[in-house]
N, C-alpha and C. Protein backbone atom coordinates (compact mmCIF):
# COMPACT_ATOMS: atom_id res chain seq x y z
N UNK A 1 6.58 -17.46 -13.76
CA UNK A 1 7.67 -16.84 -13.02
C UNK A 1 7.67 -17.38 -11.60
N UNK A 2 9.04 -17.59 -10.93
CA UNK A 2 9.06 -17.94 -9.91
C UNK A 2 8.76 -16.72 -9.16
N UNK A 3 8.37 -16.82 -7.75
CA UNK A 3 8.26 -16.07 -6.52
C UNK A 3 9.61 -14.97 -6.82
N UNK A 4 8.73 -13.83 -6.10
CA UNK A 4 9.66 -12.42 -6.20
C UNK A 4 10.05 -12.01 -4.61
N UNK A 5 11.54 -12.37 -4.11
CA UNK A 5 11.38 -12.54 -3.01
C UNK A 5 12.47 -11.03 -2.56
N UNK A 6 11.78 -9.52 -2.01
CA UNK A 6 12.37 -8.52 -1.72
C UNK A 6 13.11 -8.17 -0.22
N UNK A 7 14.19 -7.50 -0.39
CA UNK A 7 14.76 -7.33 0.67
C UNK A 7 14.43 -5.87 0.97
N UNK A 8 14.91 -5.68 2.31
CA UNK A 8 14.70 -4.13 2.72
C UNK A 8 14.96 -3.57 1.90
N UNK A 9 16.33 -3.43 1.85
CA UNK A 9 17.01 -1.93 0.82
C UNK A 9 16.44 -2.39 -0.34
N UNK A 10 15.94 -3.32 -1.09
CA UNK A 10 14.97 -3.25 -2.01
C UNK A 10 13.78 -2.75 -2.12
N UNK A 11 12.99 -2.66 -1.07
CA UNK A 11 11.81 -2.26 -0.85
C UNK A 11 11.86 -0.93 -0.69
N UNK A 12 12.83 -0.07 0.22
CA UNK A 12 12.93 1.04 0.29
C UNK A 12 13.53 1.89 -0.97
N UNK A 13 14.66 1.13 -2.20
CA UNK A 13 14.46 1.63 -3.28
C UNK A 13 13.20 1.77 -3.77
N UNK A 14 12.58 0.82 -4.08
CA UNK A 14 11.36 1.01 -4.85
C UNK A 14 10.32 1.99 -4.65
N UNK A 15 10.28 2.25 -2.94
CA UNK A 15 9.88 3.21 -2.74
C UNK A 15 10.45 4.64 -3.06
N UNK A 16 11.56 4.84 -3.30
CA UNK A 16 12.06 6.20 -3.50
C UNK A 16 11.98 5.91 -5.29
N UNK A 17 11.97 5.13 -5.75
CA UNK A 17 11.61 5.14 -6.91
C UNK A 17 10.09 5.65 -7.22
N UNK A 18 9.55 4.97 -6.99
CA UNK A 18 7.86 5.44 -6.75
C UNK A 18 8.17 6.95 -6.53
N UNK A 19 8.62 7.90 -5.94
CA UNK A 19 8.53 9.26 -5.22
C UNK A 19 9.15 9.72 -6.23
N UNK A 20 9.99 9.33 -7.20
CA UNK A 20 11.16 10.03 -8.10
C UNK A 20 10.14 10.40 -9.07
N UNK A 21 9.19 9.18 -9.48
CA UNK A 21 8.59 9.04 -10.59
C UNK A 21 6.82 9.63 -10.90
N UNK A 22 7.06 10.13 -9.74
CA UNK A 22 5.53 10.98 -9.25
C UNK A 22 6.18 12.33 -8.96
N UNK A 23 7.14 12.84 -8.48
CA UNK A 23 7.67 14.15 -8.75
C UNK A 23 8.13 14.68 -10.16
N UNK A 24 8.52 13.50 -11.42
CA UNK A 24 8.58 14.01 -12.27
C UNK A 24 7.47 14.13 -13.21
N UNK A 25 6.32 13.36 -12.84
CA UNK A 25 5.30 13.54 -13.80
C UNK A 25 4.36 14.72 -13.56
N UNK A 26 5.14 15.93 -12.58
CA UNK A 26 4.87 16.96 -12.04
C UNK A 26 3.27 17.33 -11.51
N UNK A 27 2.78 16.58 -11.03
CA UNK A 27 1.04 16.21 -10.38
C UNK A 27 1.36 16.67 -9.06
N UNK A 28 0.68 17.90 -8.78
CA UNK A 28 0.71 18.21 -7.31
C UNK A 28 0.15 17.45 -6.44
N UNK A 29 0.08 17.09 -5.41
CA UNK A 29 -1.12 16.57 -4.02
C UNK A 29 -1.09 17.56 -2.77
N UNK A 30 -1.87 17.07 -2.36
CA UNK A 30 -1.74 17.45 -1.15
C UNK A 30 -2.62 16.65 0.13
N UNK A 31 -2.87 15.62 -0.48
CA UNK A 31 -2.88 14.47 0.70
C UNK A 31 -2.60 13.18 0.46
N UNK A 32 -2.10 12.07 1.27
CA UNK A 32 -1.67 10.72 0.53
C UNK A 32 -2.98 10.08 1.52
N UNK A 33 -3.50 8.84 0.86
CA UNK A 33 -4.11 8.03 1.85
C UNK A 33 -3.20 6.46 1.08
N UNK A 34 -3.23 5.96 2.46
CA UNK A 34 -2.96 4.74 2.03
C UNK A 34 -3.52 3.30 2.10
N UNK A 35 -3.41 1.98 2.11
CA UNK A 35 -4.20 1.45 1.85
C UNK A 35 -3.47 0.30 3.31
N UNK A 36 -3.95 0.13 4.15
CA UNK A 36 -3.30 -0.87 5.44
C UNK A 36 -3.88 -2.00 5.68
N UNK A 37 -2.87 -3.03 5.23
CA UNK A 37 -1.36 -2.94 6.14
C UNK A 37 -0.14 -3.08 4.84
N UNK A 38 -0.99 -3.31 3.78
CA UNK A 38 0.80 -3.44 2.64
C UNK A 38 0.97 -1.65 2.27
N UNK A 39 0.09 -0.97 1.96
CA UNK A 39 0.38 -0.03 1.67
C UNK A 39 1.20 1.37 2.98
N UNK A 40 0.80 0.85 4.00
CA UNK A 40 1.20 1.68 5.12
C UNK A 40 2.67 2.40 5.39
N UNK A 41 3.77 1.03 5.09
CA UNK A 41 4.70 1.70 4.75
C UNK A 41 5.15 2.52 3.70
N UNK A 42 4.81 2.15 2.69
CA UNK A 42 4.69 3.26 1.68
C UNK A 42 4.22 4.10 1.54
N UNK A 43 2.83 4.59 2.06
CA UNK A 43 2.50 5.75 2.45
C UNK A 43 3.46 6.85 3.05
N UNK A 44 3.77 6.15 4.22
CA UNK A 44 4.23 6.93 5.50
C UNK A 44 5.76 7.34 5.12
N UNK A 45 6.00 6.38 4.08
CA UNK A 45 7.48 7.27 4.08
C UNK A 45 7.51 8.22 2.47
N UNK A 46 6.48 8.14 1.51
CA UNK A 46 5.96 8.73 1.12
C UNK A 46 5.57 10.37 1.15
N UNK A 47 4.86 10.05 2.64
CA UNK A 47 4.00 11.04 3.34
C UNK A 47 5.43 12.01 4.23
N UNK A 48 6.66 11.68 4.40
CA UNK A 48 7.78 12.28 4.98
C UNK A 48 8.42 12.79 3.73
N UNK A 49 8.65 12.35 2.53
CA UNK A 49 9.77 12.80 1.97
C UNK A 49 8.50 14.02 1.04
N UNK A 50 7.20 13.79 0.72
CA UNK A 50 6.62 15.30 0.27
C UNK A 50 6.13 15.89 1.31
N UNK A 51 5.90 15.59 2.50
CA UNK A 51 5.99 16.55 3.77
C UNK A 51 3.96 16.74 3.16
N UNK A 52 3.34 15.75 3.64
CA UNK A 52 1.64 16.38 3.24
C UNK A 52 1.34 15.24 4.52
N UNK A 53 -0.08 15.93 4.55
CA UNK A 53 -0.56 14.69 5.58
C UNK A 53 -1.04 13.55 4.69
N UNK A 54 -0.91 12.45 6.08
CA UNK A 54 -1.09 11.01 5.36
C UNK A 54 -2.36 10.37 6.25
N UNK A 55 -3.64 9.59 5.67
CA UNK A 55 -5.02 8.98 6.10
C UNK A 55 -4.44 7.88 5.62
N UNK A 56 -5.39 6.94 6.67
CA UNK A 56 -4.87 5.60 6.36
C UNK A 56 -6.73 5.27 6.37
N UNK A 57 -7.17 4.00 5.40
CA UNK A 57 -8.04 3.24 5.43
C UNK A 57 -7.38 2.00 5.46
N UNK A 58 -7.90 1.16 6.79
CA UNK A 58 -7.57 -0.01 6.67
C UNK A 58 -9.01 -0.95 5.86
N UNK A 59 -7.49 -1.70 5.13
CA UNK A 59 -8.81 -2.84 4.41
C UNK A 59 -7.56 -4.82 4.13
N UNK A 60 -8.95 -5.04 4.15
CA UNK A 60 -7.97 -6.53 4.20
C UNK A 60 -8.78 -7.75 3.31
N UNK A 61 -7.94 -8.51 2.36
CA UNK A 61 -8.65 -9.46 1.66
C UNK A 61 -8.09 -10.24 1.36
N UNK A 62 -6.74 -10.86 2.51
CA UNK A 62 -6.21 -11.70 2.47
C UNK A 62 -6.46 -12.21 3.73
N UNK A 63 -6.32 -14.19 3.66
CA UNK A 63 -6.43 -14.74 5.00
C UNK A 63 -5.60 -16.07 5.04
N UNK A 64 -5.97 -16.59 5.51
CA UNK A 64 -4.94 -18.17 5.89
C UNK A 64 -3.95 -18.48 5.62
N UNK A 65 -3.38 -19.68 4.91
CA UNK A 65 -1.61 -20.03 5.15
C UNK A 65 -0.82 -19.09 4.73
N UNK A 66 -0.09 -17.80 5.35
CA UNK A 66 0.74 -17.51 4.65
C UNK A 66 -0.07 -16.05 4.48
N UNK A 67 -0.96 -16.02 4.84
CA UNK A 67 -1.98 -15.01 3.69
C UNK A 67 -1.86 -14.61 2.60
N UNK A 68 -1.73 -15.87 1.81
CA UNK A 68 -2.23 -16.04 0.40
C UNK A 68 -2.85 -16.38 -0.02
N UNK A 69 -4.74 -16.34 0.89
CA UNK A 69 -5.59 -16.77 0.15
C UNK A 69 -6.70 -15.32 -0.05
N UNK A 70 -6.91 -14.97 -1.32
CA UNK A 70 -7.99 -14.02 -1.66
C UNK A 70 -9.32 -14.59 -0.96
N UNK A 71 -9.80 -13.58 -0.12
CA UNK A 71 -10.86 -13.63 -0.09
C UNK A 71 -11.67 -12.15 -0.57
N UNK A 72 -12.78 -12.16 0.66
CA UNK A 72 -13.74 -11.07 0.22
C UNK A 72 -13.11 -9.52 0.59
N UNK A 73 -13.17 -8.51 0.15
CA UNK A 73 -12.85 -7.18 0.87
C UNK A 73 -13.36 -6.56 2.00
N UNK A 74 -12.94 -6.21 2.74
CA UNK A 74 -13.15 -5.43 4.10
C UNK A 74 -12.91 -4.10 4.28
N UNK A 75 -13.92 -3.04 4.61
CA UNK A 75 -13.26 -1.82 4.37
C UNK A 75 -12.96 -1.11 5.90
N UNK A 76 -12.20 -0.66 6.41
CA UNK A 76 -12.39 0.09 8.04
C UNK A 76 -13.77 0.79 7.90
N UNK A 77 -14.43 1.43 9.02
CA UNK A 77 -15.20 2.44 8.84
C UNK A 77 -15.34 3.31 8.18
N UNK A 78 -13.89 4.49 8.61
CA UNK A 78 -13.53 5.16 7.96
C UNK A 78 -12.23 5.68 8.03
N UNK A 79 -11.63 6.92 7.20
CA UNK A 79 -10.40 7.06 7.11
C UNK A 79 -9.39 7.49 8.51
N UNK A 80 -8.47 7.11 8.93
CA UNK A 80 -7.73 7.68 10.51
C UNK A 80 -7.02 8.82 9.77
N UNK A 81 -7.25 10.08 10.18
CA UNK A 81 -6.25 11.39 9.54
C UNK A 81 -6.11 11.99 10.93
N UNK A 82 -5.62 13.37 10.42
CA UNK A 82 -4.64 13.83 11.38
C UNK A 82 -5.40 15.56 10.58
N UNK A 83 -6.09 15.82 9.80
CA UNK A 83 -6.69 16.60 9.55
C UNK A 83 -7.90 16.79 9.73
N UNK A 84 -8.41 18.01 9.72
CA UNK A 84 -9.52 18.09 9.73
C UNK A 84 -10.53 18.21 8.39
N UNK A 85 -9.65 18.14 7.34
CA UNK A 85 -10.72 17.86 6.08
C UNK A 85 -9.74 17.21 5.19
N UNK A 86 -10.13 16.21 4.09
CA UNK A 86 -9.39 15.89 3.41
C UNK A 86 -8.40 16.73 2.50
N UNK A 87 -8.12 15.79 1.81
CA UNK A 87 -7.35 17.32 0.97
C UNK A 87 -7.66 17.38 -0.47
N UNK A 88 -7.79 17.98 -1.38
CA UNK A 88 -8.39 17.88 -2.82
C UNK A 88 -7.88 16.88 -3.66
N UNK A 89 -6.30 16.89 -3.77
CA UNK A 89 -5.84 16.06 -4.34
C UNK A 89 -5.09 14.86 -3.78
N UNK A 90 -5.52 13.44 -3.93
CA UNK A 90 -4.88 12.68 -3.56
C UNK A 90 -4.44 11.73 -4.05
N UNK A 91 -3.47 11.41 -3.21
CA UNK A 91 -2.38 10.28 -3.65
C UNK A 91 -2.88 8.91 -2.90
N UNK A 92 -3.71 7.55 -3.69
CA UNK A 92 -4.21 6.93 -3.06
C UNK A 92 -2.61 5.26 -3.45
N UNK A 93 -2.45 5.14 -2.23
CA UNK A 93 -1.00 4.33 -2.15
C UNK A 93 -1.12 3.02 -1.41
N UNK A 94 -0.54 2.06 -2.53
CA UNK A 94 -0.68 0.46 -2.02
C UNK A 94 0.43 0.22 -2.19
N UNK A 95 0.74 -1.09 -1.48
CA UNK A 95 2.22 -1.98 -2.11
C UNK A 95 2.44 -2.33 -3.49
N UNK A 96 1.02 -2.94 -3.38
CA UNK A 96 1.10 -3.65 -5.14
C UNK A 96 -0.71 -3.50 -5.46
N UNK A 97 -0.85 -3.87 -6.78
CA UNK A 97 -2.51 -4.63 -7.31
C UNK A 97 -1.89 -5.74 -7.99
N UNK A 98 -2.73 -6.87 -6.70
CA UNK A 98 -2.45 -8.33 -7.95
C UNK A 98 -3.68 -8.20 -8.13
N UNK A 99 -5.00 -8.32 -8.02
CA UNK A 99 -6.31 -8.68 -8.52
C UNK A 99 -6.71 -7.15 -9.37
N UNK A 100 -6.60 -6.02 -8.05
CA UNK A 100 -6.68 -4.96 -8.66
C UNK A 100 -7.75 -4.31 -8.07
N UNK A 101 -8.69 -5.41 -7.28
CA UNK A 101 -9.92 -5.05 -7.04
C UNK A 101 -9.97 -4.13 -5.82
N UNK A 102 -9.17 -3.91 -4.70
CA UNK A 102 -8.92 -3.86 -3.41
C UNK A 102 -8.74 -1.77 -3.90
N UNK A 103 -7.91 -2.03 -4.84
CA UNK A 103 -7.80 -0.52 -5.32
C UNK A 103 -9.18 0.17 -6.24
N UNK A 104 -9.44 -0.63 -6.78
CA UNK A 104 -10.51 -0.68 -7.78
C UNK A 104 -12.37 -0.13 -7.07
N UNK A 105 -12.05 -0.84 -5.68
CA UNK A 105 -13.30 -0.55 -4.94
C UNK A 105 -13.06 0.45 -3.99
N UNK A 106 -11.62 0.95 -3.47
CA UNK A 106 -11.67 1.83 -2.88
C UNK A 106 -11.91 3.15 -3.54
N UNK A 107 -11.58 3.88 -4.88
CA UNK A 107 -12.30 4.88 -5.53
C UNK A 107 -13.47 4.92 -5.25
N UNK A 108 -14.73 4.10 -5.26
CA UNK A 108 -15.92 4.65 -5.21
C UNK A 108 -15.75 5.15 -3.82
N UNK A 109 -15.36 4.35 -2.81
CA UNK A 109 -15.62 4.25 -1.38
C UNK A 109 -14.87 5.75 -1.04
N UNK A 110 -13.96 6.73 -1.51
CA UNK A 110 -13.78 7.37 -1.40
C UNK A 110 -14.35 8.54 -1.95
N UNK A 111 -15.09 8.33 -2.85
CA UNK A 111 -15.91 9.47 -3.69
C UNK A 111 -17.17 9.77 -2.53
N UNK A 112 -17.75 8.40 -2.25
CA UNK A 112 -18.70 8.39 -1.36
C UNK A 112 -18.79 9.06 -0.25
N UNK A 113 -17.36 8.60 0.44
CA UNK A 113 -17.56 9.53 1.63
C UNK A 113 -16.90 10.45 1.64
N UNK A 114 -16.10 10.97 0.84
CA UNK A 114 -15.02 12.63 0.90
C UNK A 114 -15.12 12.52 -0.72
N UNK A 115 -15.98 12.65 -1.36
CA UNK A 115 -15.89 13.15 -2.84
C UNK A 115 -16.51 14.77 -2.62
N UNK A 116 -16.64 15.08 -1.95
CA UNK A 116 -16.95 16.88 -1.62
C UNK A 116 -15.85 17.25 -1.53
N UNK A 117 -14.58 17.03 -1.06
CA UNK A 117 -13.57 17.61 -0.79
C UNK A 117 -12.62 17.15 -1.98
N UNK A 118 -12.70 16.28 -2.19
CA UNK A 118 -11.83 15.40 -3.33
C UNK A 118 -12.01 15.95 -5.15
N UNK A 119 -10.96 16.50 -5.71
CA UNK A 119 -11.07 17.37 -7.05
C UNK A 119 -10.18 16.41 -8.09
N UNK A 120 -9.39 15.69 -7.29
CA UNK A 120 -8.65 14.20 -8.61
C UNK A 120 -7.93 13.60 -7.55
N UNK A 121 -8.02 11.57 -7.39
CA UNK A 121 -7.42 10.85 -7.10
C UNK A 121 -6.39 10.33 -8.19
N UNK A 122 -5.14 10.11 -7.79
CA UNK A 122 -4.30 8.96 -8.57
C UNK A 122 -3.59 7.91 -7.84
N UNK A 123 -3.42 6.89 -8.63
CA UNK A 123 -2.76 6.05 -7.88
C UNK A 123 -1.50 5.03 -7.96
N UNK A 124 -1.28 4.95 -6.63
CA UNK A 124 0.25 4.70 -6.96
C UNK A 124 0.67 3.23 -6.06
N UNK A 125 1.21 2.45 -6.59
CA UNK A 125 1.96 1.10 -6.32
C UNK A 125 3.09 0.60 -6.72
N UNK A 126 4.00 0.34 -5.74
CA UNK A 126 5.77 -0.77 -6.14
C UNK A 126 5.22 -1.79 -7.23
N UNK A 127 4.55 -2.29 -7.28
CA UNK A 127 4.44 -3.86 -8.13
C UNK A 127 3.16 -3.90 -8.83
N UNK A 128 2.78 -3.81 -10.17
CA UNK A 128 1.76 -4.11 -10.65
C UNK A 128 1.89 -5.08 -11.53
N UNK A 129 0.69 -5.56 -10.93
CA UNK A 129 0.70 -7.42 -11.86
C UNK A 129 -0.31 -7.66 -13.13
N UNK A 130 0.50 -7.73 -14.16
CA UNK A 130 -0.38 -8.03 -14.93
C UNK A 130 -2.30 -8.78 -14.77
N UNK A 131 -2.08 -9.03 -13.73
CA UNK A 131 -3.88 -9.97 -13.59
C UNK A 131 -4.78 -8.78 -13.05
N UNK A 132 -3.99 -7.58 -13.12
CA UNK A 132 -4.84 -6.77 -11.92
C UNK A 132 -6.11 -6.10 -13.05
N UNK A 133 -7.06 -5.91 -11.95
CA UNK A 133 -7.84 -5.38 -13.05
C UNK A 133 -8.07 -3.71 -13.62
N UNK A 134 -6.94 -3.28 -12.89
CA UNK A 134 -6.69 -1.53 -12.75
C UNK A 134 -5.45 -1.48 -13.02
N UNK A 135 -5.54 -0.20 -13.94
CA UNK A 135 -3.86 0.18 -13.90
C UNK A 135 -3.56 1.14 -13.62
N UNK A 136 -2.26 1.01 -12.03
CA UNK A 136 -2.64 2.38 -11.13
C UNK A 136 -1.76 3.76 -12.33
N UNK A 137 -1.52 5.14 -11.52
CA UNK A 137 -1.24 5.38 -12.60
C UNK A 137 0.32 5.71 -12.17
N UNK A 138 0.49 5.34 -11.54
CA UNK A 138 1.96 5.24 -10.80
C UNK A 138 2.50 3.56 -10.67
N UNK A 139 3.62 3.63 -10.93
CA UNK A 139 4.01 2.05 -10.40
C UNK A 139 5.51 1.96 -10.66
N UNK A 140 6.42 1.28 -10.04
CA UNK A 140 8.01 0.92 -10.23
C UNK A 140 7.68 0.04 -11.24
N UNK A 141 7.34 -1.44 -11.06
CA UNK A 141 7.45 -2.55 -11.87
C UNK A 141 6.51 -2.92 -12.12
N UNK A 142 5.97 -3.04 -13.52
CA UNK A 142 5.14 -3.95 -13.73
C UNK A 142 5.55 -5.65 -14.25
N UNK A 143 4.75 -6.54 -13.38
CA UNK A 143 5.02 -7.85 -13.79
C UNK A 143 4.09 -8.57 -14.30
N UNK A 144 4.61 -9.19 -15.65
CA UNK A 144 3.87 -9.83 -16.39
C UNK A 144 3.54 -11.37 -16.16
N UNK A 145 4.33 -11.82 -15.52
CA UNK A 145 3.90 -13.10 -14.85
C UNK A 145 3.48 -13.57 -13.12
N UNK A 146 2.76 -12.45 -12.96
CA UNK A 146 2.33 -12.13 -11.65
C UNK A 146 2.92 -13.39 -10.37
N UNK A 147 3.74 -12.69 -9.82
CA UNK A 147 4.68 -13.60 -8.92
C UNK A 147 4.02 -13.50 -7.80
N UNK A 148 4.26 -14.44 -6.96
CA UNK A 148 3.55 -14.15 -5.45
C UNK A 148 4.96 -13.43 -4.88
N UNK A 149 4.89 -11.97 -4.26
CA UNK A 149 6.11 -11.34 -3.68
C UNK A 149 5.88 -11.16 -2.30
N UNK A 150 7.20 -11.97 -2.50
CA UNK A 150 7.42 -11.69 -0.72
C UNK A 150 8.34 -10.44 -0.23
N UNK A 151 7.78 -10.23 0.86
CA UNK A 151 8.25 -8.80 1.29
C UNK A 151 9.27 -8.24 2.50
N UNK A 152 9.88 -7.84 2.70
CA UNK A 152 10.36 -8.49 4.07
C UNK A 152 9.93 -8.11 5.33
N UNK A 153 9.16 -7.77 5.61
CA UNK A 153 7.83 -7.59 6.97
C UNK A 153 6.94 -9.24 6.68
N UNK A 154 7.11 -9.50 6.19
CA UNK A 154 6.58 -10.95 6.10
C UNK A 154 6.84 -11.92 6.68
N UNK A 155 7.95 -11.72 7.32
CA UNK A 155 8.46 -12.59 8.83
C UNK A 155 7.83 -12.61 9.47
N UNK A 156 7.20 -11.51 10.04
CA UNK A 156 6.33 -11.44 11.48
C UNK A 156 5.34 -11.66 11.62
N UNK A 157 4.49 -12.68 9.76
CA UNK A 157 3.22 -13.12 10.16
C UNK A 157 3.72 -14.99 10.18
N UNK A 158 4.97 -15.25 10.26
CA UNK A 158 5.02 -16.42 10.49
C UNK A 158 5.56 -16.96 11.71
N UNK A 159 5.69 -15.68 12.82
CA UNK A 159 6.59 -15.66 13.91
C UNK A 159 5.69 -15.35 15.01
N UNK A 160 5.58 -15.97 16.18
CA UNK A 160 4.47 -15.65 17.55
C UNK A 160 5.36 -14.70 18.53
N UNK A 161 4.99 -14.26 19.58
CA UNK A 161 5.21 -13.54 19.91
C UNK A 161 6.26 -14.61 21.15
N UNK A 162 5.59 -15.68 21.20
CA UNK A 162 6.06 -16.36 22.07
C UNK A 162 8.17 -16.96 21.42
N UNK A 163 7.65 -16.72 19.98
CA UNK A 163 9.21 -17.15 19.61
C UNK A 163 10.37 -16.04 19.97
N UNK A 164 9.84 -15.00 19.82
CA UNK A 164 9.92 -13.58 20.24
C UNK A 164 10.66 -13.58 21.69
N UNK A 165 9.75 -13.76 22.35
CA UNK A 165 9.87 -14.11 23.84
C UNK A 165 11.08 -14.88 24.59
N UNK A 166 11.17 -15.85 23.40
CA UNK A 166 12.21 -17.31 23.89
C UNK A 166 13.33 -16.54 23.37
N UNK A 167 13.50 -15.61 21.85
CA UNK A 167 14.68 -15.66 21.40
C UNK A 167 15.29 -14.93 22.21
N UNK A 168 14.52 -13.50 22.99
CA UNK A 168 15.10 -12.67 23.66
C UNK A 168 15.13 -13.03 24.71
N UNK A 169 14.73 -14.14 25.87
CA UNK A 169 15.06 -14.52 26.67
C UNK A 169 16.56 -14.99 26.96
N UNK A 170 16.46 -15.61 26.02
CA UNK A 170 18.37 -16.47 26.41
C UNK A 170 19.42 -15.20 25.77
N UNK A 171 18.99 -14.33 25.52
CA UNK A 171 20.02 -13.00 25.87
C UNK A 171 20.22 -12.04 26.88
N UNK A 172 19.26 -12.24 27.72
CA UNK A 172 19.89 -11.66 28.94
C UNK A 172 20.19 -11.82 29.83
């Protein structure tokens, strides 16, 4: 399959798709964490339309041209919330699983450090790729010929700040 290349109002369907399709499989929560920086927006608008608090763990295992090269996983310290204890049930939220692993290793990492508070995780992603090695239990699309998808926040890792600078310069 060629490259899966998404536009906003695409992305933001998929997201209200994702929300349609987790309200009908009638699973309460009451906290989302998400997974940053692909999962962040989805969290957060997620985290507005069921009105729960939203933790973010940042983790990263992409690097160089383009950042499309897998590397090793990185986990933040720990989770950034806005609560003071987790919440029992959560909604653990990415963009996509292409490998699978990034989701796959954050379960333990969450049992570890808030599995006292934690009574059932599930999980939820726009794009699941056949290569992944988890299958979340939420997802819009699954793709069987795992595409590299582009997203449209994906501009701004090919853009400096300095282009930034120039474009808005000669407008005022």
């Amino acid at each position: 399959m060629s490259d899966l290349y998404v536009s906003w109002a695409d992305y933001h369907q998929k997201i209200e798709q994702l929300a349609v399709q987790i309200y009908e499989s009638g699973w309460q929560f009451n906290q989302i964490v998400c997974l940053a920086k692909g999962g962040l927006r989805v969290g957060d608008i997620l985290a507005r339309i069921y009105d729960v608090p939203l933790a973010i763990l940042a983790t990263t295992s992409y690097g160089g041209k383009n950042n499309q090269t897998r590397g090793s996983i990185t986990f933040g310290a720990d989770l950034t919330k806005t609560t003071a204890n987790l919440g029992s049930h959560v909604l653990l939220v990415d963009d996509l699983v292409d490998s699978g692993v990034t989701l796959q290793k954050t379960l333990p990492w969450l049992d570890r450090r808030y599995g006292f508070y934690i009574e059932e995780v599930r999980t939820a992603v726009l794009w699941y790729k056949d290569c992944s090695v988890i299958k979340p239990d939420y997802y819009v699309d699954y793709l069987p010929d795992n595409p590299w998808i582009h997203q449209p926040f994906e501009q701004y890792e090919s853009q400096s700040i300095q282009d930034f600078a120039a474009s808005y310069a000669s407008v005022s």
